[in-house]
Structure formats: C-alpha cells, structure tokens
N, C-alpha and C. Protein backbone atom coordinates (compact mmCIF):
# COMPACT_ATOMS: atom_id res chain seq x y z
N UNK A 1 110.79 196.21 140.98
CA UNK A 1 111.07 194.88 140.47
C UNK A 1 112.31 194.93 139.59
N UNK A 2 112.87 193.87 139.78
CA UNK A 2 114.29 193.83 138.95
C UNK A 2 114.22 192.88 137.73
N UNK A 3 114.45 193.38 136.42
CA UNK A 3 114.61 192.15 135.58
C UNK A 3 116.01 192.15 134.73
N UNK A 4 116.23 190.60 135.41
CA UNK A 4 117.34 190.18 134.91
C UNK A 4 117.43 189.85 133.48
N UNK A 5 118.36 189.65 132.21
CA UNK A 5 118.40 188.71 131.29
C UNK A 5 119.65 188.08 131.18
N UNK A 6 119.65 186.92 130.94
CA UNK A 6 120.39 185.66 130.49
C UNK A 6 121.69 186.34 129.52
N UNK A 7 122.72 185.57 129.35
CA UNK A 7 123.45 186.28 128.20
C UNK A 7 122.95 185.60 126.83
N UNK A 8 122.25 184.30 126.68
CA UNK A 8 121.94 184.15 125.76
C UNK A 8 120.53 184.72 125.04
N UNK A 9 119.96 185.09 125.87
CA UNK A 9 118.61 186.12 125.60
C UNK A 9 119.04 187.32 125.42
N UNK A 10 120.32 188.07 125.53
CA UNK A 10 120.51 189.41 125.28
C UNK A 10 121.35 188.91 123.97
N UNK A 11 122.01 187.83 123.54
CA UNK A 11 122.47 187.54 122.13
C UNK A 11 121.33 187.71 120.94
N UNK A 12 119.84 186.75 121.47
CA UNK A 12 119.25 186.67 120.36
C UNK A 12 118.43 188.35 120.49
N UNK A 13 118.41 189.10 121.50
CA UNK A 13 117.70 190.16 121.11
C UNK A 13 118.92 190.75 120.12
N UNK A 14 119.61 190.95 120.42
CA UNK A 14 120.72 191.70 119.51
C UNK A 14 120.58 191.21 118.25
N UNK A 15 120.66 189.73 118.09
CA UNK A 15 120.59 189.67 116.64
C UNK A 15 119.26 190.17 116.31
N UNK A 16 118.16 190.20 116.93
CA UNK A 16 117.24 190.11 116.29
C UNK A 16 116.82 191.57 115.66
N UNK A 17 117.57 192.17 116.82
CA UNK A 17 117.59 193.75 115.99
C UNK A 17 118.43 193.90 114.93
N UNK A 18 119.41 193.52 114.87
CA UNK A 18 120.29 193.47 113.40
C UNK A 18 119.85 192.94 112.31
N UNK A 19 118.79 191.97 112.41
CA UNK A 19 117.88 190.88 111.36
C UNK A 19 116.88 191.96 110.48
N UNK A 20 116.94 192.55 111.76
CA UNK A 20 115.54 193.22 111.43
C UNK A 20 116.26 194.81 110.35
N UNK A 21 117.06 195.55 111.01
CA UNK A 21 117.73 196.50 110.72
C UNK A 21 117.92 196.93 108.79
N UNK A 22 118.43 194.64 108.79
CA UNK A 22 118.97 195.01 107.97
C UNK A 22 117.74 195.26 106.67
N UNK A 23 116.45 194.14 106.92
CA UNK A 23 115.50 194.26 106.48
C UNK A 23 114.92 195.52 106.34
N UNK A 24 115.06 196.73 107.39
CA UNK A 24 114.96 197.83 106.71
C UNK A 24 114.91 198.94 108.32
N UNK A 25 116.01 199.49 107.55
CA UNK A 25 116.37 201.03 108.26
C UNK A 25 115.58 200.81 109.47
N UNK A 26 115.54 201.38 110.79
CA UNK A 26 114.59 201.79 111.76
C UNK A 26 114.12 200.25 112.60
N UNK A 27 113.57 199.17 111.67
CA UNK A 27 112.65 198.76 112.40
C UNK A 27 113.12 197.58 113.23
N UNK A 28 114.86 197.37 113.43
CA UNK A 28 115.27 197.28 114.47
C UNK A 28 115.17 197.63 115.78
N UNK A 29 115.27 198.91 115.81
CA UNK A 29 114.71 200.10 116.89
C UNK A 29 113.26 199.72 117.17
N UNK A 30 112.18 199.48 116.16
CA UNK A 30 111.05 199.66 116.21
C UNK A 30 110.89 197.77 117.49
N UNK A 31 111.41 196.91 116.65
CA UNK A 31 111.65 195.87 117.48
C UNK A 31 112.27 195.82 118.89
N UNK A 32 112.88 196.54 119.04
CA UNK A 32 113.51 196.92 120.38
C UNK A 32 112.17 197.70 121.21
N UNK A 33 112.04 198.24 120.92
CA UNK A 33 111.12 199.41 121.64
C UNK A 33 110.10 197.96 121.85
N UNK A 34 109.09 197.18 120.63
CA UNK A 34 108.32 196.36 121.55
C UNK A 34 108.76 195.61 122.53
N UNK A 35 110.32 195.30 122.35
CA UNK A 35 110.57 193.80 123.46
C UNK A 35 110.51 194.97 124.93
N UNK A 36 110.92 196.02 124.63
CA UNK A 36 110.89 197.09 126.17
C UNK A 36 109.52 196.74 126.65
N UNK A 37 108.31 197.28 125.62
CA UNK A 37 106.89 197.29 125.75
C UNK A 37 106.64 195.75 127.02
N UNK A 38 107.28 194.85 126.35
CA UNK A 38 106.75 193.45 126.84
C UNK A 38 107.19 193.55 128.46
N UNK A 39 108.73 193.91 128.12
CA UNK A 39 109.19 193.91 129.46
C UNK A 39 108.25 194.78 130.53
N UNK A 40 107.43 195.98 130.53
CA UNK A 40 107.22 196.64 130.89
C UNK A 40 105.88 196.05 131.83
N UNK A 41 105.33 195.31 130.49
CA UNK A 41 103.87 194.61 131.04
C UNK A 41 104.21 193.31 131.77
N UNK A 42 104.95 192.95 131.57
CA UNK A 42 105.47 191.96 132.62
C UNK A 42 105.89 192.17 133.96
N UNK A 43 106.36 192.96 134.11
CA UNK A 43 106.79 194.10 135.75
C UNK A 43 105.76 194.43 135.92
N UNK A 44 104.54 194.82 135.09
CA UNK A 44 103.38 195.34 135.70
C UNK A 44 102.43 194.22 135.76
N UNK A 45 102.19 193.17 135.35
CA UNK A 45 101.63 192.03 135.14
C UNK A 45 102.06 190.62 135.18
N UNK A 46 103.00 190.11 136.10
CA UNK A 46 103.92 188.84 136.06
C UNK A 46 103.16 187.73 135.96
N UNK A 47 102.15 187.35 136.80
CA UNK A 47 101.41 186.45 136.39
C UNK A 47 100.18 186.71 135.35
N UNK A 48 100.44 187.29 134.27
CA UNK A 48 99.01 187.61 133.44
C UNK A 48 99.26 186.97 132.42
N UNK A 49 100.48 186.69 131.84
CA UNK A 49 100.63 185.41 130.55
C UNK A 49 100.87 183.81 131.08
N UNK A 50 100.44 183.42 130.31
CA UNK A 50 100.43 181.57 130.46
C UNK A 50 101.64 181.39 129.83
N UNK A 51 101.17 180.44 130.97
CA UNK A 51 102.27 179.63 131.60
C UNK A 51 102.88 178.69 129.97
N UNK A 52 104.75 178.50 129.80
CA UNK A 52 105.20 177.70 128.81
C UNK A 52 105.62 176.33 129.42
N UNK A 53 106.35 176.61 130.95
CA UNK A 53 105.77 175.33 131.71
C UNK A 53 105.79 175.55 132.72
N UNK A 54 106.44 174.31 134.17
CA UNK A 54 105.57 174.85 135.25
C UNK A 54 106.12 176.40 136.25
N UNK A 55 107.33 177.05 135.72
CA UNK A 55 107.78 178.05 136.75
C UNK A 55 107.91 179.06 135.26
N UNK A 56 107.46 178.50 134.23
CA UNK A 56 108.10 179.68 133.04
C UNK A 56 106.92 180.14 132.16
N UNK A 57 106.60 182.07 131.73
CA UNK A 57 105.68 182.26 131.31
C UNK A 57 106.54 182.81 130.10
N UNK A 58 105.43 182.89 128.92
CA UNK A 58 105.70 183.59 127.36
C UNK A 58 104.62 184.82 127.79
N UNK A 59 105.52 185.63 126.99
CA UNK A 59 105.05 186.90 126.92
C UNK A 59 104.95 187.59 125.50
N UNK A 60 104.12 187.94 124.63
CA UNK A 60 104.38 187.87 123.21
C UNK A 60 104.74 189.55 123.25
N UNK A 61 105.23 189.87 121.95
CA UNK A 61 105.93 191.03 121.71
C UNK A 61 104.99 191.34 120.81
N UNK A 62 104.74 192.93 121.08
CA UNK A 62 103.57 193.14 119.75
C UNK A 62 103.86 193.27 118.72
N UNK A 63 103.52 192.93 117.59
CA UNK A 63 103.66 193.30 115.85
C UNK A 63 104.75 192.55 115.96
N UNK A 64 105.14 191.79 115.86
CA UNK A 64 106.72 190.67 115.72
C UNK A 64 106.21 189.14 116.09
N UNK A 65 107.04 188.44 115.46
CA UNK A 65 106.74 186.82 116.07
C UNK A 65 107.27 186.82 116.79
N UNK A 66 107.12 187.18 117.84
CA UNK A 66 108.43 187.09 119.18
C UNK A 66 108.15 187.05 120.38
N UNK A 67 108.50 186.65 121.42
CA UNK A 67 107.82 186.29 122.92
C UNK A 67 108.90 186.19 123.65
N UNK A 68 109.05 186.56 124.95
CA UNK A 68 109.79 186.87 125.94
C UNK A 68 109.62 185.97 126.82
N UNK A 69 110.57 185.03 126.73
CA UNK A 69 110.03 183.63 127.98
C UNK A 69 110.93 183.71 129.36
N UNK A 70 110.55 183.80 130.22
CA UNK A 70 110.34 184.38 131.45
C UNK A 70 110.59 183.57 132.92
N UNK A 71 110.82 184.12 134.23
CA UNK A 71 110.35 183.12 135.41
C UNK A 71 110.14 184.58 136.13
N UNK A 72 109.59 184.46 136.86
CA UNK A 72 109.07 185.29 138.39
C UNK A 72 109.56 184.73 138.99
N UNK A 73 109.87 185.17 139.90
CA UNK A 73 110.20 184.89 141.76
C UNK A 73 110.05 186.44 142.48
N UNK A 74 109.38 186.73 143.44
CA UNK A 74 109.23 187.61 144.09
C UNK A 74 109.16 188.60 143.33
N UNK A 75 110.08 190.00 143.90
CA UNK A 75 110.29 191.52 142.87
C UNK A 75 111.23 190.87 142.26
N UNK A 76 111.88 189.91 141.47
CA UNK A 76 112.79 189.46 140.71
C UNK A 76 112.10 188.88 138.98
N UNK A 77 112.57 189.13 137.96
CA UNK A 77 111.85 188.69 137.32
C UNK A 77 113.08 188.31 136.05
N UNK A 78 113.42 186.89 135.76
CA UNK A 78 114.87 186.25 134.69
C UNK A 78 113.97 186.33 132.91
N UNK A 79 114.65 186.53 132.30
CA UNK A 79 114.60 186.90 130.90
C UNK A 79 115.15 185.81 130.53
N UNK A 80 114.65 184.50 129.88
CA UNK A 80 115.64 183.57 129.05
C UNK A 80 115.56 183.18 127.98
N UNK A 81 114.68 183.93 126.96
CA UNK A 81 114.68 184.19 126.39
C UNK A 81 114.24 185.23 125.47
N UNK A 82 114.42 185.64 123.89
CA UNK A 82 113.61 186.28 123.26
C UNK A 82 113.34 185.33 122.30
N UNK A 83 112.58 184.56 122.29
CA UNK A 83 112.09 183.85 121.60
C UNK A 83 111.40 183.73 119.85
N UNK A 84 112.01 183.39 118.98
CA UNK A 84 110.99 183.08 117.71
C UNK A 84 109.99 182.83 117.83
N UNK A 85 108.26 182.57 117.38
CA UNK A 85 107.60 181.87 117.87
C UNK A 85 107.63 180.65 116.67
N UNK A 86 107.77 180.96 115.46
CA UNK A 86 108.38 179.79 114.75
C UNK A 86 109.40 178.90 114.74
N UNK A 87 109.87 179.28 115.91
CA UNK A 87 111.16 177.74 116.14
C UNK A 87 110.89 176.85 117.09
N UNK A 88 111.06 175.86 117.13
CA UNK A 88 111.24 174.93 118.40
C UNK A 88 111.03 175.27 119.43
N UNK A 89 110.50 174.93 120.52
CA UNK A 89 110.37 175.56 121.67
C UNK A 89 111.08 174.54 122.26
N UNK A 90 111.82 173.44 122.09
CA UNK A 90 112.63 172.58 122.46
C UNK A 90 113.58 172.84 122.45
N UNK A 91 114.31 173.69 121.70
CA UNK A 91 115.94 174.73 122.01
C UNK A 91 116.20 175.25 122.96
N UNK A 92 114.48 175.91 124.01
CA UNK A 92 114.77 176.75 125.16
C UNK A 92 115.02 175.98 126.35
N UNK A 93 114.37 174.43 125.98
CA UNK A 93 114.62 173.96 127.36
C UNK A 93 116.17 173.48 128.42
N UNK A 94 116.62 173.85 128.01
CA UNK A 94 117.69 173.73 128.51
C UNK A 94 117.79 174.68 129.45
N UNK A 95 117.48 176.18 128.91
CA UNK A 95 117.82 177.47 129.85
C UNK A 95 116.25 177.30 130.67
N UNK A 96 115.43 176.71 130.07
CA UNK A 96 114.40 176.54 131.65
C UNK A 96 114.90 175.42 132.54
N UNK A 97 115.66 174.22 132.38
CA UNK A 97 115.91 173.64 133.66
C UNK A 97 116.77 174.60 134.33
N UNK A 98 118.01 175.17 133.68
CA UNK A 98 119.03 175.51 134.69
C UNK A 98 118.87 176.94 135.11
N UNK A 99 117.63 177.46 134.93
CA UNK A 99 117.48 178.90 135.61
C UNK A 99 117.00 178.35 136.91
C-alpha cells in the first residue's frame, strides 16, 4: 500500500514537531514516531476508524491531540491532514473536497 501526503499535511506535521521540540528536547521525535505509529495502523487497518465524512477517515495519534485525516482508495491511501483535535474541523474542508 502506498501512502501519499498532501504538502499541506507534511507542513503541519513539521510544525508540529518543532511546537513540540521546542516545548521540550526529544518529544518532537517522540511525536513523530506516533504520527508513523498511526500511519502504520492505517495500512494495516484502512477501514477501522470512523468515518469524518463520506470518503474521509480520522485516525487519532496516540498520547497527542492529533489525528491523521485520511481517504482510501484501493492499495492507495492520501494523508490530508495532521490534524489538531482542538481546532475547527472546518479548516480541513477544503482539502476534503479537492482530494
């Protein structure tokens, strides 16, 4: 299975490791390593998280407010976001119509 990400989903992971970094040594890395985790269970599990709407799933990241919002199609699987879970979920819709 192939997973793609968005360039704006590889922006907010980046920041989000730098957010985190700066908050303290390591747990940038430590944040990185879960969003891998997520990715991982998602290639192994595509349809096992619910649905955010009708072609797009959240995937939460462990120990972080954070969720990986998603589409399947076949062995293909788009990344469009890394999501806050405290923000708007009305910011993402944009990158769910035009995926």
């Amino acid at each position: 299975m192939t997973v793609r990400i968005v360039a704006a989903a590889e922006r907010e992971l980046r920041e989000a490791i730098d957010q985190y970094n700066e908050q303290r040594p390591g747990l940038g890395f430590e944040f990185a390593v879960a969003v891998r985790l997520a990715f991982d269970r998602i290639v192994d599990f595509p349809e096992a998280w619910p649905a955010f709407s009708r072609r797009t799933r959240r995937c939460l990241v462990g120990g972080f407010p954070y969720g990986v919002l998603y589409q399947h199609a076949g062995a293909d699987t788009l990344v469009l976001a890394i999501m806050h879970l405290r923000r708007a979920p009305v910011r993402w819709k944009d990158r769910i119509r035009d995926a």
